[in-house]
Protein backbone atom coordinates (compact mmCIF):
# COMPACT_ATOMS: atom_id res chain seq x y z
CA UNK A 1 72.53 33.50 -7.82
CA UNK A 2 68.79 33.25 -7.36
CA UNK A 3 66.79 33.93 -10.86
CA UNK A 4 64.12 36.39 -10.90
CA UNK A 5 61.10 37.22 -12.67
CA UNK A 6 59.73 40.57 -12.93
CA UNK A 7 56.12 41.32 -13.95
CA UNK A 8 55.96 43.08 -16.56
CA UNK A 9 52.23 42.44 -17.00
CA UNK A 10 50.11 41.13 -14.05
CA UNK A 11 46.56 40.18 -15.98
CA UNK A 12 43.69 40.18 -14.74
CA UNK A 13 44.33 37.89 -11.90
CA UNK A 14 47.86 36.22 -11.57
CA UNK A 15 48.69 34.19 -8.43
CA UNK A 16 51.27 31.64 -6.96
CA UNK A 17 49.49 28.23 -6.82
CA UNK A 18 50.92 24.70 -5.86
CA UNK A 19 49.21 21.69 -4.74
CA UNK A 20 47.48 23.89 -1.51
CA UNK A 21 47.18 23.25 2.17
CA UNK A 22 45.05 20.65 3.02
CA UNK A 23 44.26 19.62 6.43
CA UNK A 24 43.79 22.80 8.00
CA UNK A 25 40.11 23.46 7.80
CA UNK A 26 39.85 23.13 11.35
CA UNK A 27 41.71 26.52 11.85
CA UNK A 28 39.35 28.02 9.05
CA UNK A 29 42.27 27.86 6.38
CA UNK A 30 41.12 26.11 3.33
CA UNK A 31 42.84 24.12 0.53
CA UNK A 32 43.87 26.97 -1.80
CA UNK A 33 46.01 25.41 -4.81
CA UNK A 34 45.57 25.32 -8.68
CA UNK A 35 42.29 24.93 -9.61
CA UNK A 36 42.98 22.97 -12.60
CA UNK A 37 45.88 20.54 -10.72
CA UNK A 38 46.27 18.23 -13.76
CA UNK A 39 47.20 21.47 -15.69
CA UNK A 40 49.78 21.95 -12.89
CA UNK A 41 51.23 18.28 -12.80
CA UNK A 42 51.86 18.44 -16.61
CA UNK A 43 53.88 21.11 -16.75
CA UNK A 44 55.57 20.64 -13.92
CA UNK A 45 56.46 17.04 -15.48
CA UNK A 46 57.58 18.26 -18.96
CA UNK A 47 60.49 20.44 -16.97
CA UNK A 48 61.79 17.93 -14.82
CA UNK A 49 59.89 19.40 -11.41
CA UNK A 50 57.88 17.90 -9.12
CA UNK A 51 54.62 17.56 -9.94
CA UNK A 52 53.46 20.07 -6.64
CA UNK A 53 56.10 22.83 -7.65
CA UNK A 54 54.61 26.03 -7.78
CA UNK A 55 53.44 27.88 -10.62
CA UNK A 56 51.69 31.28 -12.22
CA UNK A 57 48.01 30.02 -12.28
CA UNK A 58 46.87 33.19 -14.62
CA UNK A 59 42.99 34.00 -15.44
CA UNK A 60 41.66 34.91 -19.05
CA UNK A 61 44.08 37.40 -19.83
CA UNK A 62 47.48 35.95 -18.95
CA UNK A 63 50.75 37.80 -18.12
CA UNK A 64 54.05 38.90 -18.99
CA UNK A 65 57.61 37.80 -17.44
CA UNK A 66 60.67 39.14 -17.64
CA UNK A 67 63.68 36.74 -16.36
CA UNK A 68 66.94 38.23 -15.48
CA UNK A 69 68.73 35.07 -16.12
CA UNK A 70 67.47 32.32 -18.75
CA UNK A 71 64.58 30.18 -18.21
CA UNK A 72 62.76 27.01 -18.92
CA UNK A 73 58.80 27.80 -19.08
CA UNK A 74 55.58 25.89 -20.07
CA UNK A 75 52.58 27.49 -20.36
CA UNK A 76 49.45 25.31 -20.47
CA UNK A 77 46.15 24.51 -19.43
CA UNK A 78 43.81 27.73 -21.06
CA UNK A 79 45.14 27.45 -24.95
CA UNK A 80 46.44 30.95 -25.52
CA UNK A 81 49.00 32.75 -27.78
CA UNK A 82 52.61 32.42 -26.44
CA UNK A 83 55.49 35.50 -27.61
CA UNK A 84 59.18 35.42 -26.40
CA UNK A 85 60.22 39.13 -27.43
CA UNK A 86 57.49 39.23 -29.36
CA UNK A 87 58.12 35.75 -31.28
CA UNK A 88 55.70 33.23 -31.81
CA UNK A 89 56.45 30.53 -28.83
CA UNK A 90 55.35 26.79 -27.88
CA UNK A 91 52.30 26.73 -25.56
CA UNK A 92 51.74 23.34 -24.05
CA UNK A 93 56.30 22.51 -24.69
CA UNK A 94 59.10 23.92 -22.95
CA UNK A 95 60.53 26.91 -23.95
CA UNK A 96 63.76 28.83 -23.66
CA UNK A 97 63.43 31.99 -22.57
CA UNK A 98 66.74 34.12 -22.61
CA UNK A 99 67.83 36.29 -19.78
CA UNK A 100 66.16 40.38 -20.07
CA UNK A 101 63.51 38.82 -23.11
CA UNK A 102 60.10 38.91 -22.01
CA UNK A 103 57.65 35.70 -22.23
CA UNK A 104 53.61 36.88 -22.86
CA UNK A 105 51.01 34.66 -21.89
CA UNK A 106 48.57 35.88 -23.77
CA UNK A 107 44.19 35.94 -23.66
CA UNK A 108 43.52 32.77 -23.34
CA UNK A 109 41.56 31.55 -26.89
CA UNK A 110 39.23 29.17 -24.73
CA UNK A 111 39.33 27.94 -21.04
CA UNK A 112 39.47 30.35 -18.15
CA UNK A 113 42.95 29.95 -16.44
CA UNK A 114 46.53 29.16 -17.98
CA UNK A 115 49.30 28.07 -16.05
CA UNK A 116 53.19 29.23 -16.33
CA UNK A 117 55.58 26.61 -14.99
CA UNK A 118 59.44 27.47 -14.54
CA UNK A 119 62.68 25.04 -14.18
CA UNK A 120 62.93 24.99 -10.64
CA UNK A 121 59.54 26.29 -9.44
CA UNK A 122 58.39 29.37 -8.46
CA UNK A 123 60.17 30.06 -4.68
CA UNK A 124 57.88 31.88 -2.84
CA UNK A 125 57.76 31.67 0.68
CA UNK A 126 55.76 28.80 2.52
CA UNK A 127 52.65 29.41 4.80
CA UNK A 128 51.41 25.93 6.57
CA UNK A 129 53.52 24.05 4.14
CA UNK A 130 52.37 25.99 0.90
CA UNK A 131 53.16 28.77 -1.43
CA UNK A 132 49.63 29.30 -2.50
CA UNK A 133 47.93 32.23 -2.70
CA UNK A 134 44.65 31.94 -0.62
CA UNK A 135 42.36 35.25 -1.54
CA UNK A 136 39.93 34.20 0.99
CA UNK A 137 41.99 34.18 3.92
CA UNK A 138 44.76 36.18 2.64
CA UNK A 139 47.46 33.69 2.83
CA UNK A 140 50.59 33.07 0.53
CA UNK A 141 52.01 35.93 -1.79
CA UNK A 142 49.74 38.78 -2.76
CA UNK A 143 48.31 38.07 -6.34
CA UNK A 144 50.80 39.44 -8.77
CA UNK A 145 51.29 43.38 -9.57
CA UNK A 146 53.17 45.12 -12.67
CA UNK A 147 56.34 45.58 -11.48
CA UNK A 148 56.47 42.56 -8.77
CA UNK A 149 59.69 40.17 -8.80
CA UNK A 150 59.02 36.58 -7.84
CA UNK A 151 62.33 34.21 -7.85
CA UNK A 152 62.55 30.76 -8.71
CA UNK A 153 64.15 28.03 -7.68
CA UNK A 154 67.07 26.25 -8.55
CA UNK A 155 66.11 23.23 -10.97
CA UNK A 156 66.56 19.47 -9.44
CA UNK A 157 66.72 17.73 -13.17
CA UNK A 158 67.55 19.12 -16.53
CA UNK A 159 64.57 19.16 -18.45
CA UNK A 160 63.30 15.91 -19.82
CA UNK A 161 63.42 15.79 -23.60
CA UNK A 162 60.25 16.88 -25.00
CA UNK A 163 57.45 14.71 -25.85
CA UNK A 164 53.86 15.47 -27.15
CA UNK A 165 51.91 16.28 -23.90
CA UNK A 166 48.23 15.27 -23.74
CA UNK A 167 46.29 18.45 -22.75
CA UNK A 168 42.76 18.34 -22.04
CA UNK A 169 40.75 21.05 -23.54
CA UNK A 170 38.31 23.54 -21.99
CA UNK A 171 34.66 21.81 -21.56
CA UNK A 172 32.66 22.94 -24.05
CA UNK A 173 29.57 21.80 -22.03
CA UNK A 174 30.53 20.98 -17.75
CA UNK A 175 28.90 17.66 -17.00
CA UNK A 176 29.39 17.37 -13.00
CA UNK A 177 28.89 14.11 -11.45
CA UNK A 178 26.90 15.11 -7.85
CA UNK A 179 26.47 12.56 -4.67
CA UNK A 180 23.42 13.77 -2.24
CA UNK A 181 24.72 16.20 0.12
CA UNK A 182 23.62 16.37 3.63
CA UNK A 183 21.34 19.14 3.27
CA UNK A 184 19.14 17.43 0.23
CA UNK A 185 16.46 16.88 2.72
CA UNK A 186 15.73 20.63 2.63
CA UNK A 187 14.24 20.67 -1.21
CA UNK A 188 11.46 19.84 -2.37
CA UNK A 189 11.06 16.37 -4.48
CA UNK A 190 10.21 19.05 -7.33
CA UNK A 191 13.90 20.86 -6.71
CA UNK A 192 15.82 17.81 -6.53
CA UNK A 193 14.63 16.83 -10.15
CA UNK A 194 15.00 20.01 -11.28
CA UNK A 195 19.29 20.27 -10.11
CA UNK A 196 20.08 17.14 -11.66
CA UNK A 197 17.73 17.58 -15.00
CA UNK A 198 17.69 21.12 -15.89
CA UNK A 199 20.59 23.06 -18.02
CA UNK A 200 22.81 25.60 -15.61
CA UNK A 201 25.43 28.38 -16.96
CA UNK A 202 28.40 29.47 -15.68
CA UNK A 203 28.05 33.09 -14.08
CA UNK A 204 30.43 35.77 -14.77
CA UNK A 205 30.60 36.30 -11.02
CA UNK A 206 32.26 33.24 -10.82
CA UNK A 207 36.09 32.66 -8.69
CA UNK A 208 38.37 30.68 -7.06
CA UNK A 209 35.94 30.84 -4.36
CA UNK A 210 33.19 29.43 -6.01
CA UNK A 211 31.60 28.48 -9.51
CA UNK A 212 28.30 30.26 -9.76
CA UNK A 213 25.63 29.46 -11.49
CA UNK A 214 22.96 31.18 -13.18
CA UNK A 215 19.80 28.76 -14.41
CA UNK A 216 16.29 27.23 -12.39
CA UNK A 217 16.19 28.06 -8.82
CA UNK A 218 15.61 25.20 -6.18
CA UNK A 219 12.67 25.14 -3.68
CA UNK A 220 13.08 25.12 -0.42
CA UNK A 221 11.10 22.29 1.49
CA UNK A 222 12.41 23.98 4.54
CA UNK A 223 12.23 27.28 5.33
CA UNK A 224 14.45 27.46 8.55
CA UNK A 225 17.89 28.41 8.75
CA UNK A 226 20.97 26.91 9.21
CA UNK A 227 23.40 27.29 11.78
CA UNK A 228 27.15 27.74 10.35
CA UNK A 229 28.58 24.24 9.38
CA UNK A 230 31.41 22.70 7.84
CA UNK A 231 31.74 23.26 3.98
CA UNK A 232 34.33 21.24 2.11
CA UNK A 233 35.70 21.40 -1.62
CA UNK A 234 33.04 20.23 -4.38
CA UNK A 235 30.26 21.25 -2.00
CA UNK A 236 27.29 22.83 -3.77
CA UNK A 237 25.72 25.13 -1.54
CA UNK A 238 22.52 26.60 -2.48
CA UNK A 239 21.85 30.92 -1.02
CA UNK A 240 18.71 32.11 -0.73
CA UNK A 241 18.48 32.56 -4.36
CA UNK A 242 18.25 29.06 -5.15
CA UNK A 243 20.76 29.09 -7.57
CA UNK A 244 23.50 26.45 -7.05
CA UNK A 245 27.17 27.35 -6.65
CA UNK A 246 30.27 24.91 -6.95
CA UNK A 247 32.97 25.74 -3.79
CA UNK A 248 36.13 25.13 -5.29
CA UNK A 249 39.40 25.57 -3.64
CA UNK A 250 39.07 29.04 -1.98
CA UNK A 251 36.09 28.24 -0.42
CA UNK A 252 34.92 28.98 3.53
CA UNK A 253 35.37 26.27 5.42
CA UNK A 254 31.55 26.83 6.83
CA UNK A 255 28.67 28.32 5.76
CA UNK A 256 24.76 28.08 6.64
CA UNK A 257 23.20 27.28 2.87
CA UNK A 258 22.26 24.17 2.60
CA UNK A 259 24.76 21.94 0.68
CA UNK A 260 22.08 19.94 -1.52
CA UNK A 261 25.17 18.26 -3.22
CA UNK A 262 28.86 17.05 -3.44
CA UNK A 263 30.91 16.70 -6.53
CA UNK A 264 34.00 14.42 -6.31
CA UNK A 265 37.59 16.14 -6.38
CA UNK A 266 38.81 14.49 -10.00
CA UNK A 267 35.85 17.09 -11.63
CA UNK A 268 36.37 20.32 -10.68
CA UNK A 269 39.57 20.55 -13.04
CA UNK A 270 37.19 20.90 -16.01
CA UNK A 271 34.90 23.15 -13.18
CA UNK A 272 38.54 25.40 -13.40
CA UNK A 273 38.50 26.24 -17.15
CA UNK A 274 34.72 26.43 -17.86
CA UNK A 275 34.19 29.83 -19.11
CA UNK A 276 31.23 32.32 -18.31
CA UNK A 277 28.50 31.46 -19.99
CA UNK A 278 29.41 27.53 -20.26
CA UNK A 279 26.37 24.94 -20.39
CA UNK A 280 26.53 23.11 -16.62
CA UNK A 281 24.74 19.90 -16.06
CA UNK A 282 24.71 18.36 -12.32
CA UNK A 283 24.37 14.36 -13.06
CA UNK A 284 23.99 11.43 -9.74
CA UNK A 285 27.45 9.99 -10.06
């Protein structure tokens, strides 16, 4: 009999996250998948799954699960409290969680987005090879409601004794290496020392589309626009505001700000759990 978990608290933002659907920009569908994918790997790994499975990826607040048979969970990536009934639990370690008890993933204590892995993986249905949630273009299971039952699947490998786990934490500052992107001819000489010199903060408007910025605004050298072009992940497109902005996995697959940057896949984990507020610094890989 399939397992299922029932929401007994969504959060703020709860959604079903594996490692995305690449190759499909062409029919405007972007990557999608867990924002912090190291995060993902781990706890996959310390239950026996593979390292794509899906998971909850949950944001600030965490959520609540109620299994109707018992479970295997980690919880990592955002440090945050971690009850079973109300008990103190493991974050970052598997954890037994028996059938009608309910897991809380609480606030996380630093770090933007925590991630809840199950024995067996999280068995949504696919969409272009995924189970990812997409909130751009709408694909993969809605983001999670109170009251929604997700099942999971059944588990390949008992779970692998249980080892210490090296977790990264939450940057306190977000150093982001940058290569020249192919609209860095449109800024001034002044602008261009300015992005990779000056200190940047995360915005609280900040997504899963994109990490905004808030900090020095960039000159223009041109003051055309642009027709729509391509945009991929790590992109840093600049709107007519001048403030830079980080596309991460949601992003539109084109756009018509110039892209005055690109930062290399491997950093925009640490881009996934830098709070509002956080220091940024763009550096010339």
């Amino acid at each position: 009999m399939t397992t299922k978990l029932t929401t007994v608290r969504s959060g703020a933002l709860t959604t079903v996250q594996d490692a995305g659907r690449p190759g499909h920009a062409h029919l405007g569908v972007p990557r999608s998948g867990a924002l912090d994918a190291p995060a993902m790997r781990l706890a996959n790994r310390l239950l026996g799954n593979a390292p794509d499975a899906a998971v909850l990826e949950t944001t600030l607040t965490g959520c609540a699960l109620r299994p109707d048979q018992d479970v295997t969970a980690v919880v990592g990536g955002a440090p945050c409290p971690v009850t079973v009934d109300g008990r103190p639990a493991a974050w970052g370690a598997p954890v037994r969680v028996p059938a009608g008890s309910v897991l809380d993933v609480g606030a996380a204590t630093a770090g933007v987005r925590s991630y809840v892995a199950v024995a067996g993986g999280i068995a949504a249905e696919p969409v272009l090879g995924s189970r990812s949630t997409d909130l751009l273009s709408g694909l993969g299971p809605e983001p999670l409601r109170d009251g929604d039952v997700v099942s999971v699947g059944i588990p390949a490998l008992p779970v692998p004794p249980q080892v210490a786990a090296p977790w990264p934490g939450p940057p306190a500052e977000l150093v982001l290496p940058v290569r020249p992107g192919p609209r860095a001819d449109w800024f001034t000489p002044a602008a261009l020392r300015t992005f990779t010199s000056a200190t940047y903060r995360v915005s609280p408007h900040s997504n899963r589309i994109g990490l905004r910025t808030e900090g020095p605004p960039l000159e223009r050298a041109s003051a055309g626009e642009l027709p729509s072009e391509g945009m991929v992940l790590g992109a840093v497109q600049v709107p007519p505001d001048g403030r830079p902005v980080l596309f991460l996995h949601d992003h539109p697959t084109t756009g018509g700000y110039p892209v005055v940057a690109v930062v290399p896949e491997p950093a925009l984990a640490a881009a996934a759990q830098a709070a509002a507020g956080t220091p940024v610094r763009f550096t010339l890989a």
